[in-house]
N, C-alpha and C. Protein backbone atom coordinates (compact mmCIF):
# COMPACT_ATOMS: atom_id res chain seq x y z
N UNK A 1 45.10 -22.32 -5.21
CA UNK A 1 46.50 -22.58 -4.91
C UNK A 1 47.34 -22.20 -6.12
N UNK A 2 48.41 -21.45 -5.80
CA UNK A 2 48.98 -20.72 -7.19
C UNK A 2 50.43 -21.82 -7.10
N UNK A 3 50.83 -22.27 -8.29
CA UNK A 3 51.60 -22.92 -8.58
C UNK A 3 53.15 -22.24 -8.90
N UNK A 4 54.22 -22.28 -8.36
CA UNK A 4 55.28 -21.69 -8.41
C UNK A 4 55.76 -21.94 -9.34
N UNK A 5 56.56 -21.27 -10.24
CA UNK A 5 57.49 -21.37 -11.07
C UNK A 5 59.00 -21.83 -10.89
N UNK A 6 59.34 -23.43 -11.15
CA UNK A 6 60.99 -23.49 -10.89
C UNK A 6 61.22 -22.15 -11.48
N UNK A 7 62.69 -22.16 -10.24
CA UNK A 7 64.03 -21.06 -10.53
C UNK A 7 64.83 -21.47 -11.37
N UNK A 8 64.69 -20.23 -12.68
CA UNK A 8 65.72 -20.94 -13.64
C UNK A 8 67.60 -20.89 -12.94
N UNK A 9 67.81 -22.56 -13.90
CA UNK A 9 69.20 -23.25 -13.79
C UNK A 9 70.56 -22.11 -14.42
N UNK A 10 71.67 -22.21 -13.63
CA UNK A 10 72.46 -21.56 -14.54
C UNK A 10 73.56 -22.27 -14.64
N UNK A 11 74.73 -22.33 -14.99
CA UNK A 11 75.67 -23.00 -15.21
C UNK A 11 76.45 -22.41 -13.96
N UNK A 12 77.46 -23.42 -13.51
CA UNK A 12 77.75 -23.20 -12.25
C UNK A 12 79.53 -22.69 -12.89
N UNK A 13 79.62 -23.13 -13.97
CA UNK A 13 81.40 -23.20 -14.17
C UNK A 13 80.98 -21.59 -14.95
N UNK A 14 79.88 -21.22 -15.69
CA UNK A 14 80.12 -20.03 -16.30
C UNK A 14 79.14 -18.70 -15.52
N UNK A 15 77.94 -19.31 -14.99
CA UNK A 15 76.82 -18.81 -14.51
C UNK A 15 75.89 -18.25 -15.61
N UNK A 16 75.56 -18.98 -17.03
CA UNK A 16 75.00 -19.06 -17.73
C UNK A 16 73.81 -19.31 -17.39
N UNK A 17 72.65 -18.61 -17.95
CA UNK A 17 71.42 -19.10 -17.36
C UNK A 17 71.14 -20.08 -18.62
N UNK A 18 70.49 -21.38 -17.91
CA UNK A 18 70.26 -22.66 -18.52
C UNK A 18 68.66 -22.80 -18.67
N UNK A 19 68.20 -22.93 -20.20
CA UNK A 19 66.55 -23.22 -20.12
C UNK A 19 66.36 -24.58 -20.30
N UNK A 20 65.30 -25.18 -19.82
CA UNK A 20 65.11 -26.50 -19.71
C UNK A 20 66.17 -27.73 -18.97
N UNK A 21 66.73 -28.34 -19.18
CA UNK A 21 67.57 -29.44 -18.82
C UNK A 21 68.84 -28.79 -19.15
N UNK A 22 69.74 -28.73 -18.03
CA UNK A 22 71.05 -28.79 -18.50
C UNK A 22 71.87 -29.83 -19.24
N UNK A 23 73.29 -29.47 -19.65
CA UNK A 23 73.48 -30.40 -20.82
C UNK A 23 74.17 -31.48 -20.35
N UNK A 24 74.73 -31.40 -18.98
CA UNK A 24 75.39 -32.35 -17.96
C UNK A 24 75.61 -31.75 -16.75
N UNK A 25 75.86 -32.78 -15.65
CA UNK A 25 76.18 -31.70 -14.50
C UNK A 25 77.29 -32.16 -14.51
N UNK A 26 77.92 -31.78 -13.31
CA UNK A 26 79.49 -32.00 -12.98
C UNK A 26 79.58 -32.77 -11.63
N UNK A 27 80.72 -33.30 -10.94
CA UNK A 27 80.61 -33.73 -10.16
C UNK A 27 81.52 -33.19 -8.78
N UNK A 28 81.09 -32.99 -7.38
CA UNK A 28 81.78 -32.38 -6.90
C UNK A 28 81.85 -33.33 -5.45
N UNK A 29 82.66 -33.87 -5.10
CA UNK A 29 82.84 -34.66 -3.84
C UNK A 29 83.44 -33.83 -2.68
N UNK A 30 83.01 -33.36 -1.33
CA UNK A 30 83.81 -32.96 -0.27
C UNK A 30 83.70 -33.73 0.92
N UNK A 31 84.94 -34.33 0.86
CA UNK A 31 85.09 -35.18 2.28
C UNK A 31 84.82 -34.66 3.54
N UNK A 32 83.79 -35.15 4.59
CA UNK A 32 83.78 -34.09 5.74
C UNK A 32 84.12 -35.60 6.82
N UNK A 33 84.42 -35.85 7.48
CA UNK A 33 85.45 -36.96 8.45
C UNK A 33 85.31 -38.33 7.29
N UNK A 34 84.32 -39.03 8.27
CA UNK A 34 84.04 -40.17 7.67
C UNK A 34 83.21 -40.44 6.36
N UNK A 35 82.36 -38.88 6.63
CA UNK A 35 81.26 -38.89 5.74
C UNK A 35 81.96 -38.11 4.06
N UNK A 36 81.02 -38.34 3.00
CA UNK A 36 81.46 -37.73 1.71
C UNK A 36 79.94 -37.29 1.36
N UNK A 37 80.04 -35.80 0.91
CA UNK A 37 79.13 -35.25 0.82
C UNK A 37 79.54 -35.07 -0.45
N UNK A 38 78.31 -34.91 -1.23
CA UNK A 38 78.05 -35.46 -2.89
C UNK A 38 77.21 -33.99 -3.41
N UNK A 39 77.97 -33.26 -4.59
CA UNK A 39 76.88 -32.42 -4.81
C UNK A 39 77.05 -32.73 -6.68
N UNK A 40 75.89 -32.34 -7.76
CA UNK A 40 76.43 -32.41 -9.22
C UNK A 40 75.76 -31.17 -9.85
N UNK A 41 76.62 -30.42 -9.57
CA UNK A 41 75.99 -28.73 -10.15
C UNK A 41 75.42 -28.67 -11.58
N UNK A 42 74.76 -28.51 -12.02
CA UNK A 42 74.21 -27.89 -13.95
C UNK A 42 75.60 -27.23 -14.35
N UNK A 43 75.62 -28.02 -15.87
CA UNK A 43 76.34 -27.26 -16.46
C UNK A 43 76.04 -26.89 -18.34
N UNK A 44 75.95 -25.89 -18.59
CA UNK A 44 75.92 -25.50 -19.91
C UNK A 44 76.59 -26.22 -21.09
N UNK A 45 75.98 -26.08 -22.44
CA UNK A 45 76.70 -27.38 -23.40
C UNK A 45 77.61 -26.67 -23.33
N UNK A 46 78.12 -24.93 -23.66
CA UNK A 46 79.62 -25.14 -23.79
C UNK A 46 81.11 -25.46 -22.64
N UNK A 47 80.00 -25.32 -21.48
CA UNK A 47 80.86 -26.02 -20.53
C UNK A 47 81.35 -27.00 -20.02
N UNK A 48 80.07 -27.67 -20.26
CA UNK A 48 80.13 -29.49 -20.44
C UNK A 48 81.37 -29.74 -20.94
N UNK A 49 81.44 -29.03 -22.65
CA UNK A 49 82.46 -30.02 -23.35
C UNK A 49 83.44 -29.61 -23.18
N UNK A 50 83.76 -28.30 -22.81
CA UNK A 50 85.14 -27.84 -22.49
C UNK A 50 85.56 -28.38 -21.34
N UNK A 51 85.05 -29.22 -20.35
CA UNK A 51 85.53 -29.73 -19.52
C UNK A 51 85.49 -31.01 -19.56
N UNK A 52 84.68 -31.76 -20.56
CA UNK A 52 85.07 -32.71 -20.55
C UNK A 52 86.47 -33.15 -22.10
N UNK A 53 86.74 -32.41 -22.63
CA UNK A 53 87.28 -32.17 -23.35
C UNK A 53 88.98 -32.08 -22.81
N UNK A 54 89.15 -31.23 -21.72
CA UNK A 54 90.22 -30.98 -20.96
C UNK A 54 90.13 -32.37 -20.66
N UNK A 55 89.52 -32.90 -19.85
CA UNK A 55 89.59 -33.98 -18.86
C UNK A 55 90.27 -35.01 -19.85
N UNK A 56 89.52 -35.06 -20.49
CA UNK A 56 89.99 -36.58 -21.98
C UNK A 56 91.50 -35.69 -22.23
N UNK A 57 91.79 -34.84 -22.44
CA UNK A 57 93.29 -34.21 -22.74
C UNK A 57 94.50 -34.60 -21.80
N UNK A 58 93.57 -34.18 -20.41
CA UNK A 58 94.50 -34.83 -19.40
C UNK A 58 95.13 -36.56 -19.28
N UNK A 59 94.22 -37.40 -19.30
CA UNK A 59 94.10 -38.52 -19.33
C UNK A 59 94.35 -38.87 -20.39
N UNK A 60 95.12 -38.36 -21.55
CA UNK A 60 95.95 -38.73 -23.07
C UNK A 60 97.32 -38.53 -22.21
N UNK A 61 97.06 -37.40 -22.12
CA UNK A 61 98.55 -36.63 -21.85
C UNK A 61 99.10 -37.64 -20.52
N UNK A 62 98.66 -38.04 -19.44
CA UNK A 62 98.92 -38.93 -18.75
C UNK A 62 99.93 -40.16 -19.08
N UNK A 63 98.52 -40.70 -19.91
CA UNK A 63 99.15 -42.22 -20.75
C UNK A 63 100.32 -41.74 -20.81
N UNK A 64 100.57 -41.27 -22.03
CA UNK A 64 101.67 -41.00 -22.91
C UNK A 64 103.13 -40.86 -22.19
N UNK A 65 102.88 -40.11 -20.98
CA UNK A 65 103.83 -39.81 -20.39
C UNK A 65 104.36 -41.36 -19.54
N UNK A 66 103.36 -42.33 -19.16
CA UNK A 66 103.81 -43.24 -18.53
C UNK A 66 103.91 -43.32 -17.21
């Protein structure tokens, strides 16, 4: 019995190919009626932080504004 090789991961925000563990995934919710369908794509370290980086930017910039 020949043992398959996982398909390597790539980053979904850059399409970076990812070796081993990605560095976070992301999160993606699509409402379909009642139901919420849940997906959390791989994402690359420099994508990770650039988005989570924005995100914390947004949510300053928020506050501030009131």
């Amino acid at each position: 019995m020949q043992r398959r090789r996982p398909a390597k991961a790539a980053c979904d925000a850059c399409s970076a190919p990812i070796e081993g563990e990605p560095a976070a995934r992301g999160l993606l919710l699509f409402p379909r009626g009642e139901h919420v369908e849940r997906e959390e794509p791989p994402l690359c370290e420099r994508c990770a932080h650039a988005i989570g980086m924005t995100a914390l930017y947004r949510f300053i910039e928020e506050e501030e504004e009131g």
